[in-house]
PDB file of N, CA and C in Angstrom:
ATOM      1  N   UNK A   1      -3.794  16.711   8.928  1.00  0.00           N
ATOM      2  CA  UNK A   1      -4.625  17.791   8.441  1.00  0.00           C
ATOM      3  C   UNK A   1      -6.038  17.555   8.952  1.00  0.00           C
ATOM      4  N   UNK A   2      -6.817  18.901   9.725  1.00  0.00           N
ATOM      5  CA  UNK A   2      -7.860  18.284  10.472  1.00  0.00           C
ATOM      6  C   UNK A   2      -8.483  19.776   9.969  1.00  0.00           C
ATOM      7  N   UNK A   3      -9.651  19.753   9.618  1.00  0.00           N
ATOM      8  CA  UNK A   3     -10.466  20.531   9.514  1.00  0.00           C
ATOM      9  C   UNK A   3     -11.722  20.639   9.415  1.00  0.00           C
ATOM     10  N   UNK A   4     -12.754  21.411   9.226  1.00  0.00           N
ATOM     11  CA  UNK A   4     -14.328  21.020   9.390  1.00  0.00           C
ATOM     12  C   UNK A   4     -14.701  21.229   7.809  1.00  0.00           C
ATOM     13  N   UNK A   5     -15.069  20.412   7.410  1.00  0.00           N
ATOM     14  CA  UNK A   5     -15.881  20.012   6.240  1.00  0.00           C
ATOM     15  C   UNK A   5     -17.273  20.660   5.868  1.00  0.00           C
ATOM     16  N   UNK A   6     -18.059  21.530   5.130  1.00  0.00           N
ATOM     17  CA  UNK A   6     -18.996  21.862   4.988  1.00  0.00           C
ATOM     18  C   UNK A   6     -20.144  21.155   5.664  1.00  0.00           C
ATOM     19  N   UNK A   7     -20.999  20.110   4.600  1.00  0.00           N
ATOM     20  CA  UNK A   7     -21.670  19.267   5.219  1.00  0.00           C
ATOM     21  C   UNK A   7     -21.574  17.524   5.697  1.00  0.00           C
ATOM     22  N   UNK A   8     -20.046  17.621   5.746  1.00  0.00           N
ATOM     23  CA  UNK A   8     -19.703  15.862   5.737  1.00  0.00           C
ATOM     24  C   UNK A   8     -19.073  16.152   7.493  1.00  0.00           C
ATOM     25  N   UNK A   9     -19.213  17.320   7.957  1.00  0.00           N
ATOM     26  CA  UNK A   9     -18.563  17.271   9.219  1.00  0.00           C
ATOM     27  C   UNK A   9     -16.976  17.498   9.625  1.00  0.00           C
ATOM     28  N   UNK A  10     -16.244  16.793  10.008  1.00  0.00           N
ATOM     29  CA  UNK A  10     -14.843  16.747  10.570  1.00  0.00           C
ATOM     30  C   UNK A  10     -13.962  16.265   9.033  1.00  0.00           C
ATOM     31  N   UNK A  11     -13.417  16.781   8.616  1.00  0.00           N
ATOM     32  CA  UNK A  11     -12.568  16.496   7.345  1.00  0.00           C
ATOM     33  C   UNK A  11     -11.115  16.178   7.692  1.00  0.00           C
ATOM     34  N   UNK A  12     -10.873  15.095   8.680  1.00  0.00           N
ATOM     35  CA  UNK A  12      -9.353  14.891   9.146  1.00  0.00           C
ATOM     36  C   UNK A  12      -8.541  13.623   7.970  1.00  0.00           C
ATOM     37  N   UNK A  13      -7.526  13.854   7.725  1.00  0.00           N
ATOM     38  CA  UNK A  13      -6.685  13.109   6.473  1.00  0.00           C
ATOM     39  C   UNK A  13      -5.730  11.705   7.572  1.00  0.00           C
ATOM     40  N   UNK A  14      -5.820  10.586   7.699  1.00  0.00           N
ATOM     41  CA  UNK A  14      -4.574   9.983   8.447  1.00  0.00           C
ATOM     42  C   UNK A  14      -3.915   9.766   6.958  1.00  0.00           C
ATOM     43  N   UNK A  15      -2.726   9.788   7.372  1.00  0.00           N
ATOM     44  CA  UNK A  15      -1.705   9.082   6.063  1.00  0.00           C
ATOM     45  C   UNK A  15      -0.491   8.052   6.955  1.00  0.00           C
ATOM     46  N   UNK A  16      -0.980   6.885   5.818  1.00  0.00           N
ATOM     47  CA  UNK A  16      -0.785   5.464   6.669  1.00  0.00           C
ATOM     48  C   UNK A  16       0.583   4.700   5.523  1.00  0.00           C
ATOM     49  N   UNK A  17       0.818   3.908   6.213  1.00  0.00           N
ATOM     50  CA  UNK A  17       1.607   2.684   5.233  1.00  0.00           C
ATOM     51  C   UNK A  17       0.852   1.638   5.333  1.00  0.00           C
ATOM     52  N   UNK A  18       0.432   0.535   4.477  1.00  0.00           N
ATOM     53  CA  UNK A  18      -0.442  -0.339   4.420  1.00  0.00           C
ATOM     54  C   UNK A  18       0.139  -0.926   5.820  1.00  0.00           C
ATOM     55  N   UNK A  19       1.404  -1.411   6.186  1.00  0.00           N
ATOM     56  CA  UNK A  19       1.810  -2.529   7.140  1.00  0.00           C
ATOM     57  C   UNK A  19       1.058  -1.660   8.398  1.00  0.00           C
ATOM     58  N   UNK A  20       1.139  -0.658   8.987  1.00  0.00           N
ATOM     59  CA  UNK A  20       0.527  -0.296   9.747  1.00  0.00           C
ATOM     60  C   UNK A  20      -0.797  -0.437  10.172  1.00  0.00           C
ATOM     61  N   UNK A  21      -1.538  -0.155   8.951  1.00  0.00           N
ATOM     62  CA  UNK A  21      -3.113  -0.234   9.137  1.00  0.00           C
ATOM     63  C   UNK A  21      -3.498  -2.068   9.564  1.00  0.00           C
ATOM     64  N   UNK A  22      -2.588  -2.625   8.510  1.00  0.00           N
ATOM     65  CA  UNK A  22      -2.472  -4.467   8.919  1.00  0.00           C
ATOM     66  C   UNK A  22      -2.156  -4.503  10.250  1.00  0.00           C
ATOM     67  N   UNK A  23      -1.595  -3.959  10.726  1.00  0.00           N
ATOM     68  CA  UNK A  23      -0.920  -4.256  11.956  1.00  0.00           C
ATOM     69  C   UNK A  23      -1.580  -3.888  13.154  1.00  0.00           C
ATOM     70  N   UNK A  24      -2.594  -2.777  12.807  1.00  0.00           N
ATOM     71  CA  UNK A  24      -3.462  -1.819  13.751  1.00  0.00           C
ATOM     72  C   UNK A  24      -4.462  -1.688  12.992  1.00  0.00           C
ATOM     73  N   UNK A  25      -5.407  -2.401  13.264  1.00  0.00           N
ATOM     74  CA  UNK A  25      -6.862  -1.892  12.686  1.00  0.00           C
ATOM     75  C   UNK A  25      -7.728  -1.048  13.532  1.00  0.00           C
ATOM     76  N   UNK A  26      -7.308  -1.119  14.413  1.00  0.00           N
ATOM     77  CA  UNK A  26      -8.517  -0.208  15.481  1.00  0.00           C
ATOM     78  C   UNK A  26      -7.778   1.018  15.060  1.00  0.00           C
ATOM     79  N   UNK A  27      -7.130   1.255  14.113  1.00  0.00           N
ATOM     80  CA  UNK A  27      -6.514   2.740  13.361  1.00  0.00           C
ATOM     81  C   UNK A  27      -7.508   3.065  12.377  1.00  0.00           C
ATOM     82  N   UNK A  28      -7.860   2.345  11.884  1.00  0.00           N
ATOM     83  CA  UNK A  28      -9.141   1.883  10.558  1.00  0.00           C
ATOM     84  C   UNK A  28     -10.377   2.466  11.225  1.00  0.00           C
ATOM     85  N   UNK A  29     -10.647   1.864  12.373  1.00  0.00           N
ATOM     86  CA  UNK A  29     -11.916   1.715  12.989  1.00  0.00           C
ATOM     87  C   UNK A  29     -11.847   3.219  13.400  1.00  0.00           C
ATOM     88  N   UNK A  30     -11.043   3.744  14.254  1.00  0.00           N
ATOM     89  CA  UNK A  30     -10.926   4.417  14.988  1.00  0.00           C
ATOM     90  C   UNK A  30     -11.041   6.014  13.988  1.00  0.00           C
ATOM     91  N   UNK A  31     -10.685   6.633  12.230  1.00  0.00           N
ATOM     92  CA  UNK A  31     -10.780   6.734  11.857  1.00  0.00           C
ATOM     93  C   UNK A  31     -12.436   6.448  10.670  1.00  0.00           C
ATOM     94  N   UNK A  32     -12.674   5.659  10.689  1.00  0.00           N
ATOM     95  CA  UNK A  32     -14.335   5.558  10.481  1.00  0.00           C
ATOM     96  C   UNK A  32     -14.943   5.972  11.114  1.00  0.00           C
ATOM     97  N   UNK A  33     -15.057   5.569  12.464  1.00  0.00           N
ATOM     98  CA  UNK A  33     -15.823   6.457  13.591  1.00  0.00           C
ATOM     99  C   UNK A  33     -15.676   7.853  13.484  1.00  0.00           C
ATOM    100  N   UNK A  34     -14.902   8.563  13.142  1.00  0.00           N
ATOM    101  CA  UNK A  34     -14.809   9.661  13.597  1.00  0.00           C
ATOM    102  C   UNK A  34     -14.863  10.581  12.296  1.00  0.00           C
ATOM    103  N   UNK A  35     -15.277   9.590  11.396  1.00  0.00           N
ATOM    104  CA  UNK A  35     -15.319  10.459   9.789  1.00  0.00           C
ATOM    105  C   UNK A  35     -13.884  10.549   9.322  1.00  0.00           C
ATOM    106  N   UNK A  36     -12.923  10.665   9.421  1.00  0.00           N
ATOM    107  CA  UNK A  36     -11.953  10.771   8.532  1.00  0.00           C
ATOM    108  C   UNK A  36     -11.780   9.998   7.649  1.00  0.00           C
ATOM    109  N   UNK A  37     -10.635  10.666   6.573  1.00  0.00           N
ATOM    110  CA  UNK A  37     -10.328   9.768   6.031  1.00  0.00           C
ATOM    111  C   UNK A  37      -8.700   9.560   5.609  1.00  0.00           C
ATOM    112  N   UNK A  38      -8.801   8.375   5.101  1.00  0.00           N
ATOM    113  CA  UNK A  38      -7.425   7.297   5.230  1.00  0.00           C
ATOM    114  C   UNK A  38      -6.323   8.244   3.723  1.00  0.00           C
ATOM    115  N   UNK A  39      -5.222   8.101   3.865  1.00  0.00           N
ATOM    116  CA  UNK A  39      -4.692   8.081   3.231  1.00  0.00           C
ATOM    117  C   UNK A  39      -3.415   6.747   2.881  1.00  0.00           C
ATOM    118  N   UNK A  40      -3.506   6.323   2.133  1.00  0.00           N
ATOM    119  CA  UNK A  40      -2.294   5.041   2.337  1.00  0.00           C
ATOM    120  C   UNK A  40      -1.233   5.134   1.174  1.00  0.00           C
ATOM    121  N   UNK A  41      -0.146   4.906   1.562  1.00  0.00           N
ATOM    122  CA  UNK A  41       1.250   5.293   0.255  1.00  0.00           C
ATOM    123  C   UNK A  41       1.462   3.845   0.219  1.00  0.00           C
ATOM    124  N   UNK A  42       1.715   3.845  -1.352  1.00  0.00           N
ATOM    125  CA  UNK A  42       2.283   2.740  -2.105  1.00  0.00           C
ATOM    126  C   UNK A  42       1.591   1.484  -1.146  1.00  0.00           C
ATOM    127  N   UNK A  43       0.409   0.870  -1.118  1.00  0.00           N
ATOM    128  CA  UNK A  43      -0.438   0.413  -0.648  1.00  0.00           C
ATOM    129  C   UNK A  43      -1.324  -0.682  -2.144  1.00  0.00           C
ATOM    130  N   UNK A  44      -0.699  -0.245  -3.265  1.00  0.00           N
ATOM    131  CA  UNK A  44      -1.627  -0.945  -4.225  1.00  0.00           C
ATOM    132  C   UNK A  44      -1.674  -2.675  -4.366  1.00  0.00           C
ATOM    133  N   UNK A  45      -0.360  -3.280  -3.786  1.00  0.00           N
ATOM    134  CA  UNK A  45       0.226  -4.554  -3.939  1.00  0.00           C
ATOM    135  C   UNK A  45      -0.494  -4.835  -2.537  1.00  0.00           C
ATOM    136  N   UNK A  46      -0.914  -4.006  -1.598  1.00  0.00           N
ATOM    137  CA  UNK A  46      -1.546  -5.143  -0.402  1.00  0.00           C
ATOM    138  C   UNK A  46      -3.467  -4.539  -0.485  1.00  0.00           C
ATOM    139  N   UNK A  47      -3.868  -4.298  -1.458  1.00  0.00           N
ATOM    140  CA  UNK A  47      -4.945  -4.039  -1.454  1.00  0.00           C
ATOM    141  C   UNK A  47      -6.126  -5.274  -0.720  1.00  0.00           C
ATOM    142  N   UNK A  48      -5.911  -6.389  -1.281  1.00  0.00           N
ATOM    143  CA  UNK A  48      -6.224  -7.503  -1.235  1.00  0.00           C
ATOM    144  C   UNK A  48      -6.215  -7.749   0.618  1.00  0.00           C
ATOM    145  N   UNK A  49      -5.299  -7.734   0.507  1.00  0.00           N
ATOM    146  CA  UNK A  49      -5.250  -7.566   3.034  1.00  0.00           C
ATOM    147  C   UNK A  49      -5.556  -6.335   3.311  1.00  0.00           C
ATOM    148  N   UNK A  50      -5.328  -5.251   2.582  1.00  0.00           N
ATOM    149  CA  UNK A  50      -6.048  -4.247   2.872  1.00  0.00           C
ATOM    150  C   UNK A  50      -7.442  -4.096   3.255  1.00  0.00           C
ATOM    151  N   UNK A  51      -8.047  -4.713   2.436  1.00  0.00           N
ATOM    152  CA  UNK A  51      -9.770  -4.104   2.122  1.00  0.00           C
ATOM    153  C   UNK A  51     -10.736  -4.840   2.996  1.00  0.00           C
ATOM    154  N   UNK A  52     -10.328  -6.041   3.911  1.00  0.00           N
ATOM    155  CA  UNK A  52     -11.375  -6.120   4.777  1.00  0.00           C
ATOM    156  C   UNK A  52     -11.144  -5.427   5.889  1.00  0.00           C
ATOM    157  N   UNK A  53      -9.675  -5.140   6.217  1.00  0.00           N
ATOM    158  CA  UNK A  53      -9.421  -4.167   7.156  1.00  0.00           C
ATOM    159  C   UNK A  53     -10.134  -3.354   7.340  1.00  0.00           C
ATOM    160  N   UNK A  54     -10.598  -2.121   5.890  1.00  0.00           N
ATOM    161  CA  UNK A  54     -10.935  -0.647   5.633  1.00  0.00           C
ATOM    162  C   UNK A  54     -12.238  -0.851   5.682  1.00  0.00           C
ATOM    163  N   UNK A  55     -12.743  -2.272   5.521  1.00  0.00           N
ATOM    164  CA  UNK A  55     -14.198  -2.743   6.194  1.00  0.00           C
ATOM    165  C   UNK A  55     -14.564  -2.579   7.411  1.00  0.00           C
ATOM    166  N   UNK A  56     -13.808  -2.593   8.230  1.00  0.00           N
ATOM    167  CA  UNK A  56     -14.233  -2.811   9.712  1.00  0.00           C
ATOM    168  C   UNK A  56     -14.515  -1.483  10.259  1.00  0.00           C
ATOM    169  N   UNK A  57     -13.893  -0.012   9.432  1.00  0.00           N
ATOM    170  CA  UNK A  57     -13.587   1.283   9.785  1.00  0.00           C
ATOM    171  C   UNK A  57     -14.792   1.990   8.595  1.00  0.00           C
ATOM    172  N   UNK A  58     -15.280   1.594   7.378  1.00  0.00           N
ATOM    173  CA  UNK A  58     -16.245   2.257   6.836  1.00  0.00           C
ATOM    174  C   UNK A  58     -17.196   0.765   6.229  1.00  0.00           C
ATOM    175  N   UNK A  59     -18.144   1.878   5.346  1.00  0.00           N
ATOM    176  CA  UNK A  59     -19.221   0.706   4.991  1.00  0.00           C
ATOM    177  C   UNK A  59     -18.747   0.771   3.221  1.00  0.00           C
ATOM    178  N   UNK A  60     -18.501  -0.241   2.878  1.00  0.00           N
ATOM    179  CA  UNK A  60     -18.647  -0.358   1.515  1.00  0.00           C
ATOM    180  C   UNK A  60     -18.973   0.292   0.582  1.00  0.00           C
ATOM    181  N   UNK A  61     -19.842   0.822   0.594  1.00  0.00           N
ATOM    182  CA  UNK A  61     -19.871   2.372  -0.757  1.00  0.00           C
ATOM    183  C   UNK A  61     -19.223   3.341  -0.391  1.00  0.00           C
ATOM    184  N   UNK A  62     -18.308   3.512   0.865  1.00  0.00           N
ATOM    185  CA  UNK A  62     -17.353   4.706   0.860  1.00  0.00           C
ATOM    186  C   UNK A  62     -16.724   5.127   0.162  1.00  0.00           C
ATOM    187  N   UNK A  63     -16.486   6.204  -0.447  1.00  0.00           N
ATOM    188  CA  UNK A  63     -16.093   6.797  -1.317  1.00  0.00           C
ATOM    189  C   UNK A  63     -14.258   6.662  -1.889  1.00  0.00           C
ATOM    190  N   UNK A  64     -13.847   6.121  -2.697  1.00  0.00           N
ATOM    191  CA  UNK A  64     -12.376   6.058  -2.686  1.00  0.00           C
ATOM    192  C   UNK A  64     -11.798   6.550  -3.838  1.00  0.00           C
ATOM    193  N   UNK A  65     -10.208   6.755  -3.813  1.00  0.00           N
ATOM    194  CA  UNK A  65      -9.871   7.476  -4.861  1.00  0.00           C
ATOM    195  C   UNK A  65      -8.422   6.090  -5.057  1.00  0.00           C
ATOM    196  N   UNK A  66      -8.189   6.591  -6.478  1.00  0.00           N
ATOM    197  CA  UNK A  66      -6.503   6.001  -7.070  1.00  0.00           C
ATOM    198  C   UNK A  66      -6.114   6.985  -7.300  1.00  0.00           C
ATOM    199  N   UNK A  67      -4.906   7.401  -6.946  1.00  0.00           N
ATOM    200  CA  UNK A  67      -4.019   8.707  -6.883  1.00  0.00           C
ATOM    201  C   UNK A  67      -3.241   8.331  -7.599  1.00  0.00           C
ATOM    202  N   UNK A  68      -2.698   8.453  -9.581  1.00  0.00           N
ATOM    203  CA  UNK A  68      -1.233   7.893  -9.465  1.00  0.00           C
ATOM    204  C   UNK A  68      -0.696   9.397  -9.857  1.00  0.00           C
ATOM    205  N   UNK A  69       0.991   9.393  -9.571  1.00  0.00           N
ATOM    206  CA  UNK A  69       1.830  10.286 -10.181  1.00  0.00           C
ATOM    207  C   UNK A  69       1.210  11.794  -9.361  1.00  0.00           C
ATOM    208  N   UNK A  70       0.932  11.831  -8.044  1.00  0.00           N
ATOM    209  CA  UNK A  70       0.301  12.787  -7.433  1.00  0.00           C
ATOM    210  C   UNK A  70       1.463  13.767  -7.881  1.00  0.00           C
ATOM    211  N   UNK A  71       0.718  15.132  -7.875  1.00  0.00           N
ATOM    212  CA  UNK A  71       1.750  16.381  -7.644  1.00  0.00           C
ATOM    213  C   UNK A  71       2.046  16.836  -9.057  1.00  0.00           C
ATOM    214  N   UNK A  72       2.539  15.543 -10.254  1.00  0.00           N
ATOM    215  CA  UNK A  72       2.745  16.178 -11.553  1.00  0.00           C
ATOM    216  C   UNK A  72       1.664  16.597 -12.359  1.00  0.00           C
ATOM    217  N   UNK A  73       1.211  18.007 -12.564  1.00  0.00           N
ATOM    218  CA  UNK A  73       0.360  18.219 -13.241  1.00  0.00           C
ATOM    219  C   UNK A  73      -0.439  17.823 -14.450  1.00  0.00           C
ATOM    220  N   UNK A  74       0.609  17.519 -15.194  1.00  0.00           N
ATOM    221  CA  UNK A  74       0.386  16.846 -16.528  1.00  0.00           C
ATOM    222  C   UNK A  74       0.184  15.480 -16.333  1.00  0.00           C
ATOM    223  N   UNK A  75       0.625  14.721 -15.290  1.00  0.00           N
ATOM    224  CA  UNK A  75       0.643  13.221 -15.481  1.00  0.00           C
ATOM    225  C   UNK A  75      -0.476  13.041 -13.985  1.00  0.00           C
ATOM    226  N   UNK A  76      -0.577  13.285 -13.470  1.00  0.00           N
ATOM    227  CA  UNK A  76      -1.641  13.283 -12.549  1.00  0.00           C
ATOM    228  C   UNK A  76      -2.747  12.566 -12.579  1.00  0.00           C
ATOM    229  N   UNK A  77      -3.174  11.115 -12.210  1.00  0.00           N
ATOM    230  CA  UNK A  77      -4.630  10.149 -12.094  1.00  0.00           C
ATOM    231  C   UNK A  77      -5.528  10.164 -11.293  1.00  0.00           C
ATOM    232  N   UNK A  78      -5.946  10.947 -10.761  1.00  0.00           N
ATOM    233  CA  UNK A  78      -7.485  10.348 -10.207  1.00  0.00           C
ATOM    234  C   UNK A  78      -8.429   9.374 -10.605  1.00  0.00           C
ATOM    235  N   UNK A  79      -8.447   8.772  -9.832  1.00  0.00           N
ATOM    236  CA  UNK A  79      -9.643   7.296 -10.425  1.00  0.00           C
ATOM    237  C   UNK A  79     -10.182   7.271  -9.438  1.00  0.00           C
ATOM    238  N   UNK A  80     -11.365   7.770  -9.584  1.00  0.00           N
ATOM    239  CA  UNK A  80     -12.367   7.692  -8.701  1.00  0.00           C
ATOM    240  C   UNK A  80     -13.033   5.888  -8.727  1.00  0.00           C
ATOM    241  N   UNK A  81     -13.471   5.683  -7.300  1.00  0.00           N
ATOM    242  CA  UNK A  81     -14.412   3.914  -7.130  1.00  0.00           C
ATOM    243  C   UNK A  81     -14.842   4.375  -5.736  1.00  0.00           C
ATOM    244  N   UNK A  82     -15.115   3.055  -5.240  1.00  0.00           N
ATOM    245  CA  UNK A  82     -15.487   2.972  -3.745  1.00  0.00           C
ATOM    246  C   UNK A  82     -14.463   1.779  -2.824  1.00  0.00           C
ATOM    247  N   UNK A  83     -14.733   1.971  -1.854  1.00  0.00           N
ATOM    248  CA  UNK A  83     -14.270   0.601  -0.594  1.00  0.00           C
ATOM    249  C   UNK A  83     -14.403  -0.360  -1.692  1.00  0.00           C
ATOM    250  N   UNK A  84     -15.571  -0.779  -1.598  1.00  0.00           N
ATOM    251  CA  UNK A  84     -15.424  -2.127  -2.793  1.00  0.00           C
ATOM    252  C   UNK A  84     -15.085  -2.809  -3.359  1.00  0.00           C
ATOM    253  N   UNK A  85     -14.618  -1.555  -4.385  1.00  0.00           N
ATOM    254  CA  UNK A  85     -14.438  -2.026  -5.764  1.00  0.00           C
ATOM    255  C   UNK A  85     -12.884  -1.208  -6.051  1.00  0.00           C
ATOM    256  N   UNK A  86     -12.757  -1.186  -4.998  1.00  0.00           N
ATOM    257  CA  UNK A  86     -11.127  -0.660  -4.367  1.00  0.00           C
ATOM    258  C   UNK A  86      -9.655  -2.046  -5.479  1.00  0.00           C
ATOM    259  N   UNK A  87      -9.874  -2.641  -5.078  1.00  0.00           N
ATOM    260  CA  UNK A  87      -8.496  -3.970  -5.395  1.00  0.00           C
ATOM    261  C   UNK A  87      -9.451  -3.851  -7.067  1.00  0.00           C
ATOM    262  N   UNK A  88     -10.518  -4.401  -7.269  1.00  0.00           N
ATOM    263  CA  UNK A  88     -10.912  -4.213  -8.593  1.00  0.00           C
ATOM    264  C   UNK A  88     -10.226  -3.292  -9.450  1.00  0.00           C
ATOM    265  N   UNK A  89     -10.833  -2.279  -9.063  1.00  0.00           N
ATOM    266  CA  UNK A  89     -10.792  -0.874  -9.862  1.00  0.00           C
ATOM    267  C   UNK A  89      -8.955  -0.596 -10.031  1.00  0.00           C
ATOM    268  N   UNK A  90      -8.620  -1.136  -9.034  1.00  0.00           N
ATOM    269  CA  UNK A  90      -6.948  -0.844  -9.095  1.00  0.00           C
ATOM    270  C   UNK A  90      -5.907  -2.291 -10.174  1.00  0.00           C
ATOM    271  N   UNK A  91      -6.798  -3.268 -10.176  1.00  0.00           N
ATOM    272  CA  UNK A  91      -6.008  -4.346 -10.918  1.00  0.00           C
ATOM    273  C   UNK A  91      -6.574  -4.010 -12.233  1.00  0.00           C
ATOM    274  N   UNK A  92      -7.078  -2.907 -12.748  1.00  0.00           N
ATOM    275  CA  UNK A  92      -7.518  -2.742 -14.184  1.00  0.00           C
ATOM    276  C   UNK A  92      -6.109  -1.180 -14.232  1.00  0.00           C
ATOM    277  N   UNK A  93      -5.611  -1.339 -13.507  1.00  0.00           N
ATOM    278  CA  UNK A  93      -4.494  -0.154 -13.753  1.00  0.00           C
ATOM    279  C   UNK A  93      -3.190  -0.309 -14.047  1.00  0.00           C
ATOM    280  N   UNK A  94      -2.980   0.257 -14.788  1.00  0.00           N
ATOM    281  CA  UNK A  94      -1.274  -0.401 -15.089  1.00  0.00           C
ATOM    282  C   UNK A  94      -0.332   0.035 -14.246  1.00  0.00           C
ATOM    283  N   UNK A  95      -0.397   1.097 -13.785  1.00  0.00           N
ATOM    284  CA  UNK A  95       0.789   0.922 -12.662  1.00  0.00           C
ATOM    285  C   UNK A  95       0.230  -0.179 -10.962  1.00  0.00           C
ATOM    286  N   UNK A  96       1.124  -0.512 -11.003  1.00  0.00           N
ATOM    287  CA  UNK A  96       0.833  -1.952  -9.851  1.00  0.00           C
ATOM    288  C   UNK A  96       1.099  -1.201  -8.305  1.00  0.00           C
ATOM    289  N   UNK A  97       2.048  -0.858  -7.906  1.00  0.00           N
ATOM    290  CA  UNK A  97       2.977  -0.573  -6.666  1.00  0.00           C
ATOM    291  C   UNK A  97       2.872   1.341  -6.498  1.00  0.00           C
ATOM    292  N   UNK A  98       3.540   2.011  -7.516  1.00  0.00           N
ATOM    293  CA  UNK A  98       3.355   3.587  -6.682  1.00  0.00           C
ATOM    294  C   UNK A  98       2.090   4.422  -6.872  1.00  0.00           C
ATOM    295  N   UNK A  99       1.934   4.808  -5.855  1.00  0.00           N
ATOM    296  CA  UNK A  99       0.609   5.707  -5.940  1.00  0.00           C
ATOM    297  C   UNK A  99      -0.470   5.926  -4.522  1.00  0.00           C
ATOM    298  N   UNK A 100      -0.817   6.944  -4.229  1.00  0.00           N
ATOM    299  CA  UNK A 100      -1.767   7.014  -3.336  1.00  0.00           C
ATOM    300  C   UNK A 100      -3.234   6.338  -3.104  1.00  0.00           C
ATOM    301  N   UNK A 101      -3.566   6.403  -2.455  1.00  0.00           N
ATOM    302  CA  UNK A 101      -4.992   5.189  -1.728  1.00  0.00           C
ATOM    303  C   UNK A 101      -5.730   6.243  -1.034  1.00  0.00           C
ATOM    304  N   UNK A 102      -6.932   6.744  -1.606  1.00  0.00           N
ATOM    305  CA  UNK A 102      -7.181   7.707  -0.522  1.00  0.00           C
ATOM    306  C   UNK A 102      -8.983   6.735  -0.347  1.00  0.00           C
ATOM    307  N   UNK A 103      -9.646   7.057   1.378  1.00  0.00           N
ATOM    308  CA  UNK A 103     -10.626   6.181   1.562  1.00  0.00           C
ATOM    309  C   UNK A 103     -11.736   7.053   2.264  1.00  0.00           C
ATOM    310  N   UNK A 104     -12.367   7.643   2.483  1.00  0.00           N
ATOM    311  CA  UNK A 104     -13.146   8.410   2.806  1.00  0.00           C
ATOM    312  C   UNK A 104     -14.608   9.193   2.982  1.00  0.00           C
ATOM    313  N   UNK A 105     -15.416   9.382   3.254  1.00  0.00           N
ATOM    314  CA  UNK A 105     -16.187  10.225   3.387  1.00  0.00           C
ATOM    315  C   UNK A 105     -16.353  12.079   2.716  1.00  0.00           C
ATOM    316  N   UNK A 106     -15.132  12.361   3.163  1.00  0.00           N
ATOM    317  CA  UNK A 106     -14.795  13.919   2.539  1.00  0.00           C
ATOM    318  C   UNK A 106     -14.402  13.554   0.778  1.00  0.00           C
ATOM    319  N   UNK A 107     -14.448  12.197   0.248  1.00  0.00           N
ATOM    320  CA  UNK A 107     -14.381  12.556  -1.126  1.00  0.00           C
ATOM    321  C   UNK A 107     -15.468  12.200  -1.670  1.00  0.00           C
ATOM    322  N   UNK A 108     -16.682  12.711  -1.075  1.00  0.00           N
ATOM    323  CA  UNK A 108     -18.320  12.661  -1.541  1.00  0.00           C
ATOM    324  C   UNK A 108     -18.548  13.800  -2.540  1.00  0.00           C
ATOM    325  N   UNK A 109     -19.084  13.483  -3.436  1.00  0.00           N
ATOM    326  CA  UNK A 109     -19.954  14.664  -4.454  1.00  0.00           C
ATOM    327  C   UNK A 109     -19.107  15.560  -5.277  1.00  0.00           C
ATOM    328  N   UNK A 110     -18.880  16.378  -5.684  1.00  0.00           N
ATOM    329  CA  UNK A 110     -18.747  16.835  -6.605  1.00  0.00           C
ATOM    330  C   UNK A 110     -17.867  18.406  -6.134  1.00  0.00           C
ATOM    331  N   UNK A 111     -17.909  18.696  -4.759  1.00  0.00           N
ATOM    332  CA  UNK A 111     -17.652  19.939  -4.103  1.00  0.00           C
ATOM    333  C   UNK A 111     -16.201  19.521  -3.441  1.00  0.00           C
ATOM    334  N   UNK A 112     -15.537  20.162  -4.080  1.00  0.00           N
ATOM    335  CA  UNK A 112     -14.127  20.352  -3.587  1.00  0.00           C
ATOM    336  C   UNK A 112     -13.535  21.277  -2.771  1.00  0.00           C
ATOM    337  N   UNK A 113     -14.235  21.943  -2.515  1.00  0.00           N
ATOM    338  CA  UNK A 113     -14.085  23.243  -1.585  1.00  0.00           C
ATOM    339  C   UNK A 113     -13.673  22.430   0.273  1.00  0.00           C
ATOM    340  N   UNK A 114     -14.464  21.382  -0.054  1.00  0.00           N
ATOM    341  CA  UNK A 114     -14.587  20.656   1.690  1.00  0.00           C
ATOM    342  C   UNK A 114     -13.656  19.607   1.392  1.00  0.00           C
ATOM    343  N   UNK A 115     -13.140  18.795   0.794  1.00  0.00           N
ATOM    344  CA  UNK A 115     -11.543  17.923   0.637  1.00  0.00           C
ATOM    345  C   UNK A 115     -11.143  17.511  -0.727  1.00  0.00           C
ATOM    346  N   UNK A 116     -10.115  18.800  -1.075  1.00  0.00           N
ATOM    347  CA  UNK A 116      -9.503  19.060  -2.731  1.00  0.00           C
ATOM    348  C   UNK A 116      -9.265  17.311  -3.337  1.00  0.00           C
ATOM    349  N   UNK A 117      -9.491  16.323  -3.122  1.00  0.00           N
ATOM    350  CA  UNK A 117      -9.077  15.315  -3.405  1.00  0.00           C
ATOM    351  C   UNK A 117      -9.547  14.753  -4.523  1.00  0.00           C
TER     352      UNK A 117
END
């Protein structure tokens, strides 16, 4: 999904498996550079090898989300944090293993109109 973003620019989504991004970081990088942002499935158990990776591709206050139970209306989590405080913010959660990782730029501020996330 690639589209232009109001004022954050290029609003492109990758959606990754953690082993991949481990495996390919210039996927990370290559994705920072260019403003997008990351999506990662069931990614919560490698956060920890994850997050210096997602270092090398953004800067630390980048904007991040915890996705659990995406799609069901009623049960639906957003947990908003940053790069950071990414593995933190996620070991204070009770579900461990399913759930989305989203890492980005387009989930700045308060305007959803430029990436519903």
């Amino acid at each position: 999904m690639t589209r232009q973003g109001g004022g954050h620019g290029l609003c492109g989504i990758l959606v990754a498996a953690p082993w991949m991004l481990l495996q390919n970081p210039s996927v990370v990088e290559s994705a920072g550079a260019a403003g997008g942002t990351i999506c990662i499935f069931m990614g919560f158990s490698s956060l920890d090898d994850l997050t210096p990776v997602l270092l090398r591709g953004y800067q630390a206050g980048t904007p991040a989300r915890l996705v659990y139970k995406a799609g069901y209306a009623e049960e639906e989590q957003v947990v908003p944090t940053t790069l950071e405080k990414l593995a933190e913010t996620a070991r204070r959660q009770k579900e461990r293993y399913l759930g989305l990782i989203y890492v980005g730029p387009c989930l700045k501020g308060d305007d959803r109109s430029e990436c519903p996330l």
